[in-house]
N, C-alpha and C. Protein backbone atom coordinates (compact mmCIF):
# COMPACT_ATOMS: atom_id res chain seq x y z
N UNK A 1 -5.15 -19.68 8.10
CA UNK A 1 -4.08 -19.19 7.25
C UNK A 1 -3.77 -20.23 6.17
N UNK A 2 -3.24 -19.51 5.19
CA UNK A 2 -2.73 -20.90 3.75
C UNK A 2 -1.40 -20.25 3.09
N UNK A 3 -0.52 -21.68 3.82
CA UNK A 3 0.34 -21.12 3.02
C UNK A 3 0.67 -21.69 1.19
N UNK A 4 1.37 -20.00 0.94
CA UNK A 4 1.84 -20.11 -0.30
C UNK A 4 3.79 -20.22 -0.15
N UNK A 5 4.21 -21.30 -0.57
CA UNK A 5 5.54 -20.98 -0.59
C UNK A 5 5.81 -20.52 1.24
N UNK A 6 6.50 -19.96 1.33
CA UNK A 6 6.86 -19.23 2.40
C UNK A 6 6.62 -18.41 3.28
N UNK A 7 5.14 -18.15 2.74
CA UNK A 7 3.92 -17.18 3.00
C UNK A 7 3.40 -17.21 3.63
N UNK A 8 2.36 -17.28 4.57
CA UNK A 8 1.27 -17.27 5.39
C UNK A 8 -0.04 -16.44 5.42
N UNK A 9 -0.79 -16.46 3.97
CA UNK A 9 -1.81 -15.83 3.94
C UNK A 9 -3.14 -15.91 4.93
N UNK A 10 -3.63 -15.09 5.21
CA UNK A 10 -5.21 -14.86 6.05
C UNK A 10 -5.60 -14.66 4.58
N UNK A 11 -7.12 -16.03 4.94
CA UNK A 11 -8.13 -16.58 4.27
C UNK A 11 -8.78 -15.21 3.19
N UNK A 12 -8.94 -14.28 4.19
CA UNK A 12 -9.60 -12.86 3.49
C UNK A 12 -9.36 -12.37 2.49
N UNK A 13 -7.99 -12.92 2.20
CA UNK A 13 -7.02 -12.04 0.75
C UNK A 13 -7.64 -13.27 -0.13
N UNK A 14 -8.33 -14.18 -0.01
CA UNK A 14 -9.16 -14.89 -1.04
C UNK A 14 -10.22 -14.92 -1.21
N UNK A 15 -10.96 -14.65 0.27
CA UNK A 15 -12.26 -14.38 0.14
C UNK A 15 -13.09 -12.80 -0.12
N UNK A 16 -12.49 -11.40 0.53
CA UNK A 16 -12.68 -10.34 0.58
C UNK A 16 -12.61 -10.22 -0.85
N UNK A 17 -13.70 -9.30 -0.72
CA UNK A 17 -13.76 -8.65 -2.99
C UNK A 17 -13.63 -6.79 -2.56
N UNK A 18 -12.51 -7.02 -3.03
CA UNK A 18 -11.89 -5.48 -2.91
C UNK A 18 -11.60 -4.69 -3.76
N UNK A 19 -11.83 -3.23 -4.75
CA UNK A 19 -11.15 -2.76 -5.44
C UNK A 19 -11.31 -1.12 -4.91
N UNK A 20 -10.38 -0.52 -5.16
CA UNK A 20 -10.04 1.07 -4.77
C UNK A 20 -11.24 2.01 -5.29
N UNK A 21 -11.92 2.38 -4.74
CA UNK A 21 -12.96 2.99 -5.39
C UNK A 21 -12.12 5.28 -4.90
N UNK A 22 -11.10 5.42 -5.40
CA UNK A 22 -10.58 6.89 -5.03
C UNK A 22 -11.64 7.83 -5.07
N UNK A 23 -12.91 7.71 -6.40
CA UNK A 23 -13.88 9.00 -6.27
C UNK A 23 -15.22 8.84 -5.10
N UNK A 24 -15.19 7.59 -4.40
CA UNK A 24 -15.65 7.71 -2.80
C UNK A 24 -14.78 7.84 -1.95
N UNK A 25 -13.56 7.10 -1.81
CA UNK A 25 -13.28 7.60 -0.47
C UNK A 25 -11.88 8.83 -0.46
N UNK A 26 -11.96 9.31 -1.65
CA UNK A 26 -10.90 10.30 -1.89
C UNK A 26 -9.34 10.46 -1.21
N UNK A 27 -9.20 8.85 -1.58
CA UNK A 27 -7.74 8.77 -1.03
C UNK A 27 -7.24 8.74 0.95
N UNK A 28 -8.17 8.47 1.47
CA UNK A 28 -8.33 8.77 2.91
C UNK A 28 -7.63 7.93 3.68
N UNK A 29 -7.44 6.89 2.74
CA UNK A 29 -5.54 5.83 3.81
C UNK A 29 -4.57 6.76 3.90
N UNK A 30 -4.06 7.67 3.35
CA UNK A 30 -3.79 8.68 3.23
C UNK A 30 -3.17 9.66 3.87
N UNK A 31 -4.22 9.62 4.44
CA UNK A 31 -4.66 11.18 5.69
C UNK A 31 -5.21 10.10 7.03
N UNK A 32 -5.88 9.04 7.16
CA UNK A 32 -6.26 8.59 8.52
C UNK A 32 -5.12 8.20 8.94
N UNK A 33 -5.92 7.77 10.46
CA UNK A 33 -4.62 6.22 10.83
C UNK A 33 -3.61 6.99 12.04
N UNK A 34 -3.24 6.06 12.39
CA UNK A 34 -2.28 6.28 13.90
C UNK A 34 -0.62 6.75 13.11
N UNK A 35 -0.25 6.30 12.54
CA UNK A 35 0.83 6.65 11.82
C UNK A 35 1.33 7.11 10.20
N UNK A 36 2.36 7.13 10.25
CA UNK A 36 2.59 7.24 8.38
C UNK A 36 3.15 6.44 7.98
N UNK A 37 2.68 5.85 6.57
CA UNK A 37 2.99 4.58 6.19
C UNK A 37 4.29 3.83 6.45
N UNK A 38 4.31 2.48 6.63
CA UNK A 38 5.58 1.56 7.00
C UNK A 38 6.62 1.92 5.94
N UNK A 39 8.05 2.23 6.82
CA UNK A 39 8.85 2.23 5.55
C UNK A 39 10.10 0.68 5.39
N UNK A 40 11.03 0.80 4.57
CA UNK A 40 12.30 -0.19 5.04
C UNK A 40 13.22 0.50 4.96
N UNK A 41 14.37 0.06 5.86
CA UNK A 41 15.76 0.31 5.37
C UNK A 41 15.84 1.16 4.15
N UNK A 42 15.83 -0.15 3.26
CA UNK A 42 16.21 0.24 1.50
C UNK A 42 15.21 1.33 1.03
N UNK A 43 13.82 1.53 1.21
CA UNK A 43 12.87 2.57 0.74
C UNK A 43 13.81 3.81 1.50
N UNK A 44 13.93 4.17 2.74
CA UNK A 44 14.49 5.27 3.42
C UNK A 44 15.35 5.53 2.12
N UNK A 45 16.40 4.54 1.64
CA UNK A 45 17.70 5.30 0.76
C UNK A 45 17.07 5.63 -0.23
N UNK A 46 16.08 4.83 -0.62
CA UNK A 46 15.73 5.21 -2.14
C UNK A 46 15.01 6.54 -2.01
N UNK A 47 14.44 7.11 -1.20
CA UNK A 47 13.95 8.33 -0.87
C UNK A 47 14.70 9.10 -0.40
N UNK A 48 16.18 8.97 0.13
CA UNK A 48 16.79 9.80 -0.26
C UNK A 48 17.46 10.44 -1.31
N UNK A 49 17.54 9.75 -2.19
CA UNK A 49 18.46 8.98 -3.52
C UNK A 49 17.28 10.34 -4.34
N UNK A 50 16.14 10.02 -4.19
CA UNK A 50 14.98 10.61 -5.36
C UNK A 50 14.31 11.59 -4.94
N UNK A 51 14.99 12.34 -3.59
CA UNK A 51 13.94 13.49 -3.10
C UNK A 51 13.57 14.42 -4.07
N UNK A 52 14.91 14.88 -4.70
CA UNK A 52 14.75 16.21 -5.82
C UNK A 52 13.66 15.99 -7.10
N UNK A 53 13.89 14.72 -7.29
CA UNK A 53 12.98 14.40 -8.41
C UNK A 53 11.33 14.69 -7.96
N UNK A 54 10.76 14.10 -6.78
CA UNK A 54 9.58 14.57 -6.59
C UNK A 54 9.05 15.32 -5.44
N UNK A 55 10.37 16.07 -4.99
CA UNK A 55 10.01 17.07 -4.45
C UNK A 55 9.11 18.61 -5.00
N UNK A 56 8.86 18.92 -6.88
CA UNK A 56 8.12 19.34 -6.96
C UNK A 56 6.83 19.23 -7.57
N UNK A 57 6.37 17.49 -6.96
CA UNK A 57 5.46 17.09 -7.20
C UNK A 57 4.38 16.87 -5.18
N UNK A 58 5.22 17.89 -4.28
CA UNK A 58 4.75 18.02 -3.10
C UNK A 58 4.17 18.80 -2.69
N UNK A 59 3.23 18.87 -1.53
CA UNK A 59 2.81 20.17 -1.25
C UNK A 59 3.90 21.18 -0.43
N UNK A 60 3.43 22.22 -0.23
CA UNK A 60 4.52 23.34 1.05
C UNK A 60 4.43 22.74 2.47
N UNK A 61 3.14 22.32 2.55
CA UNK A 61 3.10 21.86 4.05
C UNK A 61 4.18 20.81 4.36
N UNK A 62 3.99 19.69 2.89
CA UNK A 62 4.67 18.17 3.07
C UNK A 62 6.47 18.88 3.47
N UNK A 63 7.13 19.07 2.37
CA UNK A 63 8.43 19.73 2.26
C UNK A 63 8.58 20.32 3.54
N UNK A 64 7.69 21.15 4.67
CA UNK A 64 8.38 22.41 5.38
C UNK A 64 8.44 20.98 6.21
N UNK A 65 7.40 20.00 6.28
CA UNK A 65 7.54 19.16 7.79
C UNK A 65 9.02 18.60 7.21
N UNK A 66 9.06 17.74 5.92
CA UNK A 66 10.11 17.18 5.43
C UNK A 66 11.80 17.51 5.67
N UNK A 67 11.78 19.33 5.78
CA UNK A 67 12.60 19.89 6.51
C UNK A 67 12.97 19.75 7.59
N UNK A 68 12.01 19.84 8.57
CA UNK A 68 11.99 20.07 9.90
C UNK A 68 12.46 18.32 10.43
N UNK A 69 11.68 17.49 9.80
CA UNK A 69 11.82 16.07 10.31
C UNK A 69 12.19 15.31 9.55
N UNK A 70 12.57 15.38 8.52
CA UNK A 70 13.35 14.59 7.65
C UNK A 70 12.56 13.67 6.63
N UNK A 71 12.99 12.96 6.10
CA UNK A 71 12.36 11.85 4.47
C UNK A 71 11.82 11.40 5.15
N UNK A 72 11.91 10.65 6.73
CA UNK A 72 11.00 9.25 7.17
C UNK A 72 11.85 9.30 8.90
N UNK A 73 10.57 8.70 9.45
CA UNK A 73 10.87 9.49 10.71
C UNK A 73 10.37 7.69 11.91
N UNK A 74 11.19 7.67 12.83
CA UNK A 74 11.06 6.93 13.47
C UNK A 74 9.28 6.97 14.32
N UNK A 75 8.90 6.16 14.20
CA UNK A 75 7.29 5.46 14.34
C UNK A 75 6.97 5.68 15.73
N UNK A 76 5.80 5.70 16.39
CA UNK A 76 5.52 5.54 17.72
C UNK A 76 5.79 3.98 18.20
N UNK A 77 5.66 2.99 17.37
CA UNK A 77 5.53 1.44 17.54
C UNK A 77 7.18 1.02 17.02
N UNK A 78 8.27 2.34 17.04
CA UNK A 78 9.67 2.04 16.62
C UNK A 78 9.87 1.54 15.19
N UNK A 79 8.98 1.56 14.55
CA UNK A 79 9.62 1.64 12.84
C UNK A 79 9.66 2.50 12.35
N UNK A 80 10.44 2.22 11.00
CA UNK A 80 10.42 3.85 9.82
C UNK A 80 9.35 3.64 9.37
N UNK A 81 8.96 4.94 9.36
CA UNK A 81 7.55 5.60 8.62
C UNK A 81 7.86 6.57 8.18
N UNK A 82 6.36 7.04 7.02
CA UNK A 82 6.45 8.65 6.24
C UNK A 82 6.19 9.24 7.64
N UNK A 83 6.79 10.65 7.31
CA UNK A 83 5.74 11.65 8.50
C UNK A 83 4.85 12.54 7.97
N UNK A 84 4.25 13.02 9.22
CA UNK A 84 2.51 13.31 8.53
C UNK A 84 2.84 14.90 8.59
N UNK A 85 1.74 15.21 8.11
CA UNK A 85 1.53 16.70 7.91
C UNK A 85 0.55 16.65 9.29
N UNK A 86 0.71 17.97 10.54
CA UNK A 86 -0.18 18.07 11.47
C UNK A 86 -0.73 16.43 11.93
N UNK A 87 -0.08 15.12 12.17
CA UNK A 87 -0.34 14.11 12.37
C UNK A 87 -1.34 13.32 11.58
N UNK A 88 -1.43 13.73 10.69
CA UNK A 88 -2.82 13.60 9.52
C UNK A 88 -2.11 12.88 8.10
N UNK A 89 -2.03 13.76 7.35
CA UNK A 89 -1.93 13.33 5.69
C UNK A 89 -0.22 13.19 5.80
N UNK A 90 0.18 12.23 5.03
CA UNK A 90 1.42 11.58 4.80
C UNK A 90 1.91 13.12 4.05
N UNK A 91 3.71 13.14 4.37
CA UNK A 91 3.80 14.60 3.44
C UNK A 91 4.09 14.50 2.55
N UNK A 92 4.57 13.09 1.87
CA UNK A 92 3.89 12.85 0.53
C UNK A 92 2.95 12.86 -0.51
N UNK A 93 1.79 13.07 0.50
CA UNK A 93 0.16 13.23 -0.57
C UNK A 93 0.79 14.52 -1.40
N UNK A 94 -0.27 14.57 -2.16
CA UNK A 94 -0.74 15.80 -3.41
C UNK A 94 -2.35 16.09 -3.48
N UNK A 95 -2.89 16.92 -3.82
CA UNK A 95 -4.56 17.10 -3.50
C UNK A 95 -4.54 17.30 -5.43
N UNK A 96 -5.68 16.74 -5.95
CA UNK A 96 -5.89 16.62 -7.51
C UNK A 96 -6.85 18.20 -7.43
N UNK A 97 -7.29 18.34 -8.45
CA UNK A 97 -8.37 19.28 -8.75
C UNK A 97 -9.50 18.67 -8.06
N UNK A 98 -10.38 17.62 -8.30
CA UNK A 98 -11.22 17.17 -7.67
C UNK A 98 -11.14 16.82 -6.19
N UNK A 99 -10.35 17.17 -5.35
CA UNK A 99 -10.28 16.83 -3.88
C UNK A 99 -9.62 15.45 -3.56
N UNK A 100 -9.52 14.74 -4.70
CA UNK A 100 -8.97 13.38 -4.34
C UNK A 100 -7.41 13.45 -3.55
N UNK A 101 -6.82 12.92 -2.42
CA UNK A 101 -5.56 12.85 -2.36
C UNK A 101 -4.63 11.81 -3.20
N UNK A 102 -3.28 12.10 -3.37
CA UNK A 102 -2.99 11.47 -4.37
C UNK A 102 -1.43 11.60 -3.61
N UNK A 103 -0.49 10.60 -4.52
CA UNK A 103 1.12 10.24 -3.52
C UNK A 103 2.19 11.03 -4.85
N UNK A 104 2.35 12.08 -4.40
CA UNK A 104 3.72 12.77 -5.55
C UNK A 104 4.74 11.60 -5.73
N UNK A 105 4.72 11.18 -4.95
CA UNK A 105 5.90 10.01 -5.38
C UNK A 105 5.58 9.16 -6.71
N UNK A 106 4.31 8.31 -6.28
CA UNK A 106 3.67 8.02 -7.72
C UNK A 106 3.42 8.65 -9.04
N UNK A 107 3.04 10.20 -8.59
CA UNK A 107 2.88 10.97 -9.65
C UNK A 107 4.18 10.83 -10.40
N UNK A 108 5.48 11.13 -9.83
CA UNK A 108 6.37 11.49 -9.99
C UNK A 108 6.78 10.34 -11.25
N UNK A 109 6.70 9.11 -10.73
CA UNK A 109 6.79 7.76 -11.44
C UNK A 109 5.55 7.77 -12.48
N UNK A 110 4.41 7.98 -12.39
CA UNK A 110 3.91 8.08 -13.50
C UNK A 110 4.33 9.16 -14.86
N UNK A 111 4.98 9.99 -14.47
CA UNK A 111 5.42 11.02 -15.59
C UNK A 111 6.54 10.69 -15.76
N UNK A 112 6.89 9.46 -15.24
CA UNK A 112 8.90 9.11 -15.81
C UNK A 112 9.88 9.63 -14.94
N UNK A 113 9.96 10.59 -14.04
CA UNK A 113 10.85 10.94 -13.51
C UNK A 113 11.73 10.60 -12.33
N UNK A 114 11.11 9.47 -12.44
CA UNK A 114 11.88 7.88 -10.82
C UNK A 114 11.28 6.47 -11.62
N UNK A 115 11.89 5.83 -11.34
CA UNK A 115 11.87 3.94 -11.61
C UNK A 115 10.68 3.74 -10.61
N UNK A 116 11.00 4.16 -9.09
CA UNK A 116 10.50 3.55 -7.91
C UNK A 116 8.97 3.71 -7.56
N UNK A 117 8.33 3.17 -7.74
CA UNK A 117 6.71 3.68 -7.96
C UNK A 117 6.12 4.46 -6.69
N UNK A 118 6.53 3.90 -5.47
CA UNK A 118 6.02 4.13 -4.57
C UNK A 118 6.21 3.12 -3.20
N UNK A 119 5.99 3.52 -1.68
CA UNK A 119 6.37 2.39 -0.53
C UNK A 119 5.71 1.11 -0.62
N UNK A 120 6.37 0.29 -0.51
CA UNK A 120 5.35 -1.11 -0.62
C UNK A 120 4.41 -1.39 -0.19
N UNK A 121 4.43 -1.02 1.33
CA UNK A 121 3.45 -1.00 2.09
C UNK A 121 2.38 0.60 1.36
N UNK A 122 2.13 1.24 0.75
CA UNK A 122 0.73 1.62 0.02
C UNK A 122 0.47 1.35 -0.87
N UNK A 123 1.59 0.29 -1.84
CA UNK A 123 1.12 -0.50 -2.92
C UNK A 123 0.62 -1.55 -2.35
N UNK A 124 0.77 -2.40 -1.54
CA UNK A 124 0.13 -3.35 -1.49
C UNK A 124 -1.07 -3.78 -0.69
N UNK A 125 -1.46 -2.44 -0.35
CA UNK A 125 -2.56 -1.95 0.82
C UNK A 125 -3.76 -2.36 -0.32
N UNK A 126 -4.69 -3.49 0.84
CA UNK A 126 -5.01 -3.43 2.22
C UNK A 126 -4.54 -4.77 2.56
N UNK A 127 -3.40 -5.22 1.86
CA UNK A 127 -2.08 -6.26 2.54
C UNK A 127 -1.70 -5.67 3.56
N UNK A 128 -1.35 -6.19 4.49
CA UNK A 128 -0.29 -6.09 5.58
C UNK A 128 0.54 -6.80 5.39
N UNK A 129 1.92 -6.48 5.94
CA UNK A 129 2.47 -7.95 5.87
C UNK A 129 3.74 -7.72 6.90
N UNK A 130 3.26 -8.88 8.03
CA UNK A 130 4.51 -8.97 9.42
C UNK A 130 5.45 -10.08 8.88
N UNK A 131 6.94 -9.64 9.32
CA UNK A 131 8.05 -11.32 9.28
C UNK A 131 8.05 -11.53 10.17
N UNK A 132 7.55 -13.19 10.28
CA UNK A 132 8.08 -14.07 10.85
C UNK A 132 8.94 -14.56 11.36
N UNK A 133 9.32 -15.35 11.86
CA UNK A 133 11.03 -16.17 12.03
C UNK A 133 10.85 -17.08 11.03
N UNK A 134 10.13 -17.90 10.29
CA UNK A 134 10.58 -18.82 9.36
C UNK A 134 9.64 -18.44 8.36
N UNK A 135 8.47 -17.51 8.69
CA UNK A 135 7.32 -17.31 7.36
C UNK A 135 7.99 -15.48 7.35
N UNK A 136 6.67 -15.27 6.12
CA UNK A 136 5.76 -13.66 5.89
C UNK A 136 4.43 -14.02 6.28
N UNK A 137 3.95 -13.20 7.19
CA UNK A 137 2.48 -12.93 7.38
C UNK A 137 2.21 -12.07 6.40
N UNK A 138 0.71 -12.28 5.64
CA UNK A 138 -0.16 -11.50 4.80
C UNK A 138 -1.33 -11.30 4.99
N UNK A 139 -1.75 -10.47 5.54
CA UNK A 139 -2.95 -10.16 6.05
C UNK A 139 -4.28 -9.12 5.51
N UNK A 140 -4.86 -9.22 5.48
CA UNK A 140 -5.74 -8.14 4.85
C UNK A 140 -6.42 -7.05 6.10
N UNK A 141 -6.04 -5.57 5.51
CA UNK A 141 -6.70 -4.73 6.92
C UNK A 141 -7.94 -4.11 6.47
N UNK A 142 -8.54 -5.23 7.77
CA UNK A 142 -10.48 -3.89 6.91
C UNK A 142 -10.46 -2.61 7.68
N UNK A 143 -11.11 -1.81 7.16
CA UNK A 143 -10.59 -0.31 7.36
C UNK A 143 -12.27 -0.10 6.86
N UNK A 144 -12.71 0.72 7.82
CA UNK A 144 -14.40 1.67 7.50
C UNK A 144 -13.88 2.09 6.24
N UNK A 145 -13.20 3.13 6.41
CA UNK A 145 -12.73 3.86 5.13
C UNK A 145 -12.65 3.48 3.60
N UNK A 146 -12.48 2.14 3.74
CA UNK A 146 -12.65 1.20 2.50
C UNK A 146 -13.59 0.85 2.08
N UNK A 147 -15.02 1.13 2.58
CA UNK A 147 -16.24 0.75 2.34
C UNK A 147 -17.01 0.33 1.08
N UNK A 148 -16.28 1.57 0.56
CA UNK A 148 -16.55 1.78 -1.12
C UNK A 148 -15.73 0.63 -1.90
N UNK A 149 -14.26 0.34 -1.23
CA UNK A 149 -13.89 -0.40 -2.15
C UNK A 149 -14.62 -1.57 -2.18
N UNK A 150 -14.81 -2.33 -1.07
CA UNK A 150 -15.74 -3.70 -1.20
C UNK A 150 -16.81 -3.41 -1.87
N UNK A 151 -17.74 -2.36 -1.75
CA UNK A 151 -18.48 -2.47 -2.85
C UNK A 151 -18.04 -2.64 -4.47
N UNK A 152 -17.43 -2.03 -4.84
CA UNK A 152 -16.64 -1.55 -6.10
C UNK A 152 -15.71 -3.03 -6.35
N UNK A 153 -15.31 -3.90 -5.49
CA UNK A 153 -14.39 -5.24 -5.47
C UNK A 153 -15.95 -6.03 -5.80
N UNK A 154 -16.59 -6.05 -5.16
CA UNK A 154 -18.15 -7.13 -5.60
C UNK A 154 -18.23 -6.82 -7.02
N UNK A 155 -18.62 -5.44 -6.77
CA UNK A 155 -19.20 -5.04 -8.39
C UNK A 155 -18.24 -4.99 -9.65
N UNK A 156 -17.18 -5.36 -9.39
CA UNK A 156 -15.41 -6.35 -10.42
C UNK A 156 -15.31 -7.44 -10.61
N UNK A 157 -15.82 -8.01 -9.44
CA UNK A 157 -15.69 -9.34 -8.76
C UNK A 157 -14.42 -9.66 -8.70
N UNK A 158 -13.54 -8.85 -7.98
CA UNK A 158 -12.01 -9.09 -7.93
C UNK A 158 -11.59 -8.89 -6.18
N UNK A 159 -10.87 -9.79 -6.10
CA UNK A 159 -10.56 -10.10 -4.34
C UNK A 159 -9.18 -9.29 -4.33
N UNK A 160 -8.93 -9.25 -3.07
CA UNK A 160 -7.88 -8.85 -2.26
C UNK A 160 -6.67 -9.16 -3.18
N UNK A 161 -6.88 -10.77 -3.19
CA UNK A 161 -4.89 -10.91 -4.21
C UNK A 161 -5.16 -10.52 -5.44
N UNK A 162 -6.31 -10.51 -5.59
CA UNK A 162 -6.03 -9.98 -7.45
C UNK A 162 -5.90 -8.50 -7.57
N UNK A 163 -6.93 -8.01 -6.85
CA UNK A 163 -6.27 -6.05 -7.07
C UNK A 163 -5.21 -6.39 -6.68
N UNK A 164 -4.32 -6.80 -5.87
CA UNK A 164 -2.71 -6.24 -5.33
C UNK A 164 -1.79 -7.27 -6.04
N UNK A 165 -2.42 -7.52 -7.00
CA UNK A 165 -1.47 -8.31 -8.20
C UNK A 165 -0.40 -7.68 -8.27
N UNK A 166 -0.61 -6.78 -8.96
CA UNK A 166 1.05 -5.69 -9.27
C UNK A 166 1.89 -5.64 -8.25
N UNK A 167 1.18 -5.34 -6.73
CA UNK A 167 2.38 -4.70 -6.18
C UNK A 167 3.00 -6.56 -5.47
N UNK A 168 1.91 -7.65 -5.42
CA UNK A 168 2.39 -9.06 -5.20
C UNK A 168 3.57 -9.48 -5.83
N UNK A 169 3.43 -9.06 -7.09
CA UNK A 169 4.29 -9.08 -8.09
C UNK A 169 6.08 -8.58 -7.79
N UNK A 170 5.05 -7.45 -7.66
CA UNK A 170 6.82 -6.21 -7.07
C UNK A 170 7.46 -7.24 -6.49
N UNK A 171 6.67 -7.54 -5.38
CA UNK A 171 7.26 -7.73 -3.83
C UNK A 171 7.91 -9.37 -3.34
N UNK A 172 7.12 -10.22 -4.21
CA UNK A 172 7.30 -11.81 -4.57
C UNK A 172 7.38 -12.81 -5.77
N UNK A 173 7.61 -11.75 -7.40
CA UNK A 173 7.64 -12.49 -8.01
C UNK A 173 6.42 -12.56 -8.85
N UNK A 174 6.59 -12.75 -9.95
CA UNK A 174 5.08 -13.14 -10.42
C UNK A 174 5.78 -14.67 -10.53
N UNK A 175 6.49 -15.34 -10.35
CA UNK A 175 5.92 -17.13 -10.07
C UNK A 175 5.39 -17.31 -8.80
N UNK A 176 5.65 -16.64 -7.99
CA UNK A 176 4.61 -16.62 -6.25
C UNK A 176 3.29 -16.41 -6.72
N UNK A 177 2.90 -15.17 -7.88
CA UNK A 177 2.05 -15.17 -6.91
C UNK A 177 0.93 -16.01 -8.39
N UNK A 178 1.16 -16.45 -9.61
CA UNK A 178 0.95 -17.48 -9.92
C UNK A 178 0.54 -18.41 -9.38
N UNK A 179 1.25 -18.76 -8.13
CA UNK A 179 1.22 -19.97 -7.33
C UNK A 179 -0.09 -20.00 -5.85
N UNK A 180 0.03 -18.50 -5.67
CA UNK A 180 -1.29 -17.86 -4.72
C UNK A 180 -2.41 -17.87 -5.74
N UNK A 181 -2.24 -17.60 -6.85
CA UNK A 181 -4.39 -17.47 -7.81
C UNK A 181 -3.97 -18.81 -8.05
N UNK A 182 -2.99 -20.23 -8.00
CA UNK A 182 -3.86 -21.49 -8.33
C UNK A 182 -4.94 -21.76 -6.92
N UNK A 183 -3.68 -21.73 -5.64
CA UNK A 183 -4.07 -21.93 -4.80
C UNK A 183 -5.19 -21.64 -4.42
N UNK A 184 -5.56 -20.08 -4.34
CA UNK A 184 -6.91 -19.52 -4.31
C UNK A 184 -8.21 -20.24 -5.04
N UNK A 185 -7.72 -20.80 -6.48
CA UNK A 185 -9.18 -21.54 -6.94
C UNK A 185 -9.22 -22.65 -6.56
N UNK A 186 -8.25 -23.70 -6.08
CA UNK A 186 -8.08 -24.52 -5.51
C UNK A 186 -8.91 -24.48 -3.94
N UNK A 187 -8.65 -23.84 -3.43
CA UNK A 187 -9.27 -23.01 -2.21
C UNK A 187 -10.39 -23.36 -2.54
N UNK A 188 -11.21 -21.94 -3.24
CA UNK A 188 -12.26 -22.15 -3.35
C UNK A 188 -13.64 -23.17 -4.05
N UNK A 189 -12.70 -23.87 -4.82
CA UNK A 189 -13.59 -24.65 -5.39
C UNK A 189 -13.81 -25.93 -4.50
N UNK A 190 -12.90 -25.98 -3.38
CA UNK A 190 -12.91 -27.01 -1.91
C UNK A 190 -14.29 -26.54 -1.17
N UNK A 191 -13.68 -25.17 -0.91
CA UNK A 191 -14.81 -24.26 -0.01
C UNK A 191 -15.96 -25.02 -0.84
N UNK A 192 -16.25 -24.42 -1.37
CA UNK A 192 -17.52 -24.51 -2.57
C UNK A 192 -18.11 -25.91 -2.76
N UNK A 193 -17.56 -27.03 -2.93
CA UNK A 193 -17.50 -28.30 -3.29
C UNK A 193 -18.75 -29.31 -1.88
């Protein structure tokens, strides 16, 4: 692990070359997986706060579960999470013309109609990130499903912290994470050396 600041990064988020490749794996973090994405406290309100706004950027399925079980639903492992459609696709997704899945919430924020882009935890995916008692764990999750992106991260040549720049940003600052890409070349030019 290396820390940054207060941080506790796994090595991978410097070494792994990662970028989102959506027209292979068509959005499939998505729809896999044991649960629906991590929520917080504060995301729960803000999703209540903004349902109307991208509620008609949802599907029928997402909304009827959304009814039935509400914005965000207590976890098997006891946290807030999205809930899924049939235990599957978050009921947030949207399906594009091309089959890709896609997050109405984002949509919603890309056409202006919310500030809030989206949960942290799928912006900053394939970050993880556990608290500590005195740190943040940051972890990188390899996932089959991502296959494409490591290819597509080689063929960028862009790692783990640099695709999740933006949402690093959101979540710590851009003087953090400034302070994670010195570290990182610092890192590596040790490694390397």
């Amino acid at each position: 692990m290396i820390v940054v600041g207060n941080k506790l990064l796994s090595e991978d988020i410097f070494e792994v070359q990662f970028s989102c490749d959506i027209g292979a794996c068509q959005g499939a973090c998505c729809v896999e997986g044991s649960g629906g994405a991590p929520l917080s406290e504060e995301e729960c309100a803000i999703l209540d706060d903004i349902f109307d706004d991208i509620k008609p950027y949802l599907r029928k399925e997402g909304i009827d579960v959304i009814e039935k079980e509400g914005l965000f639903v207590v976890g098997r492992d006891g946290t807030l999470e999205t809930p899924l459609i049939e235990d599957r696709a978050c009921v947030y997704t949207t399906i594009s013309k091309n089959g890709n899945v896609l997050c109405g919430i984002e949509q919603a924020h890309r056409e202006g109609k919310i500030e809030w882009k989206k949960p942290i935890s799928c912006h900053l995916y394939p970050i993880r990130i556990k608290e500590l008692i005195d740190f943040t764990a940051l972890n990188y999750h390899k996932w089959s499903i991502c296959n494409s992106a490591l290819s597509c991260g080689i063929a960028r040549e862009t790692t783990v912290l640099e695709f999740c720049k933006e949402a690093l940003v959101r979540r710590f600052g851009l003087e953090w994470y400034e302070e994670a890409l010195k570290t990182m070349k610092v890192w590596i030019d040790e490694k390397n050396a």
